[in-house]
Protein backbone atom coordinates (compact mmCIF):
# COMPACT_ATOMS: atom_id res chain seq x y z
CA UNK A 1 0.00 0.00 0.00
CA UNK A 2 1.83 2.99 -1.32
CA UNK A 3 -0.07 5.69 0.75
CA UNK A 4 0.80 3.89 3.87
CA UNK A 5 3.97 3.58 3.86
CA UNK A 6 4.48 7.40 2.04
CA UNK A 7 2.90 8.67 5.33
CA UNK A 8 4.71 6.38 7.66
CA UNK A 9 7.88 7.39 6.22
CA UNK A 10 6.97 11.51 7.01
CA UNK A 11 5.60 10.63 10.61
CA UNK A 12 2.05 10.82 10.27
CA UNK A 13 0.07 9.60 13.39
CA UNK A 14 -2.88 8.34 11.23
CA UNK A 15 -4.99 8.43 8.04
CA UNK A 16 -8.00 11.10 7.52
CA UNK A 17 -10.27 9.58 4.30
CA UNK A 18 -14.31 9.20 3.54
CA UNK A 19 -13.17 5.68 2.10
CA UNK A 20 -12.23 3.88 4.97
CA UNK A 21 -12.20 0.31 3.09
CA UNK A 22 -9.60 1.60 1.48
CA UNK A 23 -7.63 1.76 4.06
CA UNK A 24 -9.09 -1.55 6.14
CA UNK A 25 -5.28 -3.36 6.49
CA UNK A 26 -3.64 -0.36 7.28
CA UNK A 27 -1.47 -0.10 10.34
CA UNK A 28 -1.79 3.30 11.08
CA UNK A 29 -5.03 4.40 12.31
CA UNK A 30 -7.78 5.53 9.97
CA UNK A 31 -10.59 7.91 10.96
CA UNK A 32 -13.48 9.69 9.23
CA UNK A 33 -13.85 13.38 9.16
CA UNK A 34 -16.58 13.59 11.35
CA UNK A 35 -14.13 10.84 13.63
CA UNK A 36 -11.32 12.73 13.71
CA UNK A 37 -13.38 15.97 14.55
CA UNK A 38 -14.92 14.35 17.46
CA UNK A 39 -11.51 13.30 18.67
CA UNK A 40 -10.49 16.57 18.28
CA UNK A 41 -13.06 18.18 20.27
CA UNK A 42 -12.57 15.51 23.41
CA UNK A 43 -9.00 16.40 23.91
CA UNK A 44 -9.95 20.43 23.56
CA UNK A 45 -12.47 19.76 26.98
């Protein structure tokens, strides 16, 4: 999986994407949008 290991090799902490089947062996994490935005918001309280 090219993407995967593109963003491992920068550092990334995980994957943002609306297709997350694409992304369903991945060993990063993957979140939607709306995931990642709700994540957001819990650390900001």
């Amino acid at each position: 999986m090219l993407t995967q290991h593109s963003v491992m090799s920068v550092g990334v902490d995980g994957i943002v994407t609306r297709n997350l089947g694409d992304f369903a062996l991945a060993k990063l994490p993957v979140y939607s949008p709306c995931e990642l935005e709700s994540l957001l918001n819990a650390k900001r309280t």
